[in-house]
PDB file of N, CA and C in Angstrom:
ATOM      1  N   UNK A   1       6.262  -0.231   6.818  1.00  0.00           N
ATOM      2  CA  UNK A   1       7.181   0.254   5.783  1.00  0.00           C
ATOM      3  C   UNK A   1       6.415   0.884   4.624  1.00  0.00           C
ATOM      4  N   UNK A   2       5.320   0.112   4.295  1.00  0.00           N
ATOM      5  CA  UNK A   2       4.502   0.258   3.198  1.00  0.00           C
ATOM      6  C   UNK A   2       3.379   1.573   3.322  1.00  0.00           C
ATOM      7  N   UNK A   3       2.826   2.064   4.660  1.00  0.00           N
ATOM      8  CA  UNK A   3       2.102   3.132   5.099  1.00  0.00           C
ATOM      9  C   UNK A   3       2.021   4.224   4.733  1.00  0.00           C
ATOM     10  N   UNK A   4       3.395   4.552   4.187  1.00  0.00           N
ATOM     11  CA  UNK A   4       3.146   5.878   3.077  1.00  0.00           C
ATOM     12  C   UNK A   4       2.599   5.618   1.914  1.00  0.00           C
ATOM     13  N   UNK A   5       3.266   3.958   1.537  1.00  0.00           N
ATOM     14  CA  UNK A   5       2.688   3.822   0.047  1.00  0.00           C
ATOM     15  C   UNK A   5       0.901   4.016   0.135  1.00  0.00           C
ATOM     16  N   UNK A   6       0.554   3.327   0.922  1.00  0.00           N
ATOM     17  CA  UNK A   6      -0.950   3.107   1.406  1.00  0.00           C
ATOM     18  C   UNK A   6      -1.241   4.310   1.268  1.00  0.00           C
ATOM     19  N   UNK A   7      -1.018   5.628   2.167  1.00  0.00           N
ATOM     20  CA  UNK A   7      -1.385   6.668   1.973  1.00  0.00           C
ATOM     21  C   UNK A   7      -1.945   7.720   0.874  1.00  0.00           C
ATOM     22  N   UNK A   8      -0.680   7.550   0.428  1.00  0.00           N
ATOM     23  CA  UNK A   8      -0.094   8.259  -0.779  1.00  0.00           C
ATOM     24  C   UNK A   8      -0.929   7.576  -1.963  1.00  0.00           C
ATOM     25  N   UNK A   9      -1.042   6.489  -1.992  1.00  0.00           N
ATOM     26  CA  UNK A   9      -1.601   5.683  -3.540  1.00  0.00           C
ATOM     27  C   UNK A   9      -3.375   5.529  -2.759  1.00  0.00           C
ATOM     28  N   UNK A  10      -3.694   5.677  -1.526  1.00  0.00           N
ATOM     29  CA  UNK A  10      -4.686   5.783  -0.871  1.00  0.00           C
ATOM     30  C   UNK A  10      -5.994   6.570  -1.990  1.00  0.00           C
ATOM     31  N   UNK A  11      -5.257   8.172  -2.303  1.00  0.00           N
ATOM     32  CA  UNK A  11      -5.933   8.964  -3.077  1.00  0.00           C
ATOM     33  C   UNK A  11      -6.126   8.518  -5.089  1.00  0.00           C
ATOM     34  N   UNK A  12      -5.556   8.000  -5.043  1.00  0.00           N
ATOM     35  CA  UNK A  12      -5.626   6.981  -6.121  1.00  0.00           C
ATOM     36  C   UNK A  12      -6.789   6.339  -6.499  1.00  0.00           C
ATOM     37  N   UNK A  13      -6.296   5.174  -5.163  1.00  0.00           N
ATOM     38  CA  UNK A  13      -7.550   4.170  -4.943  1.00  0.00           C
ATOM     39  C   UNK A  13      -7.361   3.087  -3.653  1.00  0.00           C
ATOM     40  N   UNK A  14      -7.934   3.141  -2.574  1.00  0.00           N
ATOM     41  CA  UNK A  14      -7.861   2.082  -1.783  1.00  0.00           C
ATOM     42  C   UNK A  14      -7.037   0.721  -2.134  1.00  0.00           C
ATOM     43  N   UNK A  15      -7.504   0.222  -2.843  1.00  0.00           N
ATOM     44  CA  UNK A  15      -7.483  -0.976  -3.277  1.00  0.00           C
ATOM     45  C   UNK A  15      -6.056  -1.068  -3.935  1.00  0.00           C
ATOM     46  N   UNK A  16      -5.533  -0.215  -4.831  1.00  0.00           N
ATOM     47  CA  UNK A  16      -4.134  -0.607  -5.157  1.00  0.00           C
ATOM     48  C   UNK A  16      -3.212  -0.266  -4.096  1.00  0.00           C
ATOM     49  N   UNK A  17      -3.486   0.477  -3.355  1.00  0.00           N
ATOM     50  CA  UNK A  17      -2.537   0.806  -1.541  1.00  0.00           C
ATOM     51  C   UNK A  17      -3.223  -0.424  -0.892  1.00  0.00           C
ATOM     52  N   UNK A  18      -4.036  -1.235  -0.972  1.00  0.00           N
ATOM     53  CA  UNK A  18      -4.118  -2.389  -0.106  1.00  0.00           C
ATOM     54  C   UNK A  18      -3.163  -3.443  -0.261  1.00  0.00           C
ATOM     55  N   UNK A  19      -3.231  -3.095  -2.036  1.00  0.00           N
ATOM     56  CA  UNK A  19      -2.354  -4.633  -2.632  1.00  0.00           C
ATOM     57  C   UNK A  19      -0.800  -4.200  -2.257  1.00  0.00           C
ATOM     58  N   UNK A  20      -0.423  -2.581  -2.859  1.00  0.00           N
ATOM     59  CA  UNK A  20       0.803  -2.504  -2.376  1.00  0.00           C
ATOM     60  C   UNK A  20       1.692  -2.685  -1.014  1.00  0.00           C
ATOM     61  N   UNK A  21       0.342  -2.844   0.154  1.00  0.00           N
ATOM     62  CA  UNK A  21       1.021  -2.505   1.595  1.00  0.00           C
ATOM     63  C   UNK A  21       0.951  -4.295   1.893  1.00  0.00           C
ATOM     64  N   UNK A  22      -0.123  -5.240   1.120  1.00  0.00           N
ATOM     65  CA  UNK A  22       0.129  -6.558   0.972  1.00  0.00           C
ATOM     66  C   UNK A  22       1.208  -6.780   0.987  1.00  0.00           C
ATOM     67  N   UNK A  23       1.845  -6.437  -0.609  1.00  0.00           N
ATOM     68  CA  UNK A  23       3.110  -6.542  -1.241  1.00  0.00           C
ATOM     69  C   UNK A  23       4.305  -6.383  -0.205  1.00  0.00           C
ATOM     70  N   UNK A  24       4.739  -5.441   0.769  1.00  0.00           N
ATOM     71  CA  UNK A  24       5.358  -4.643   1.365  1.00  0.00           C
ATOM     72  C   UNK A  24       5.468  -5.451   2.727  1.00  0.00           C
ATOM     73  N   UNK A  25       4.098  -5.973   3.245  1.00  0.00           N
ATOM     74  CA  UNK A  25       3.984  -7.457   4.137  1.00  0.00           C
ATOM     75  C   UNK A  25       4.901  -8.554   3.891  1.00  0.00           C
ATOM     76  N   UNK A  26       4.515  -8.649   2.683  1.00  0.00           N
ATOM     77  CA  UNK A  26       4.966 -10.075   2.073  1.00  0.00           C
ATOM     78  C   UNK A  26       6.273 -10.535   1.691  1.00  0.00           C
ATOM     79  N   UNK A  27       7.075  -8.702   1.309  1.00  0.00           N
ATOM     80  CA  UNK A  27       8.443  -8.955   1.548  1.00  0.00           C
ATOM     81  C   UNK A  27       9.221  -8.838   3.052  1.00  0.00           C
ATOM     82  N   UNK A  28       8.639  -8.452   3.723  1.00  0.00           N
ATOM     83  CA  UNK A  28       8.875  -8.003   5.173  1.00  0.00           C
ATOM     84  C   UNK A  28       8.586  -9.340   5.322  1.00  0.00           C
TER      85      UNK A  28
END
């Protein structure tokens, strides 16, 4: 669900698309 976020926030920074696709786990 979260894989775009990952993507997308990817160019950002790894690490906050890790926590968000966490996040996205964790409500799933």
């Amino acid at each position: 669900s979260f894989k775009w976020a990952k993507a997308h926030i990817g160019i950002l920074g790894n690490e906050a698309a890790d926590a968000y696709a966490k996040l996205g786990t964790t409500k799933e």
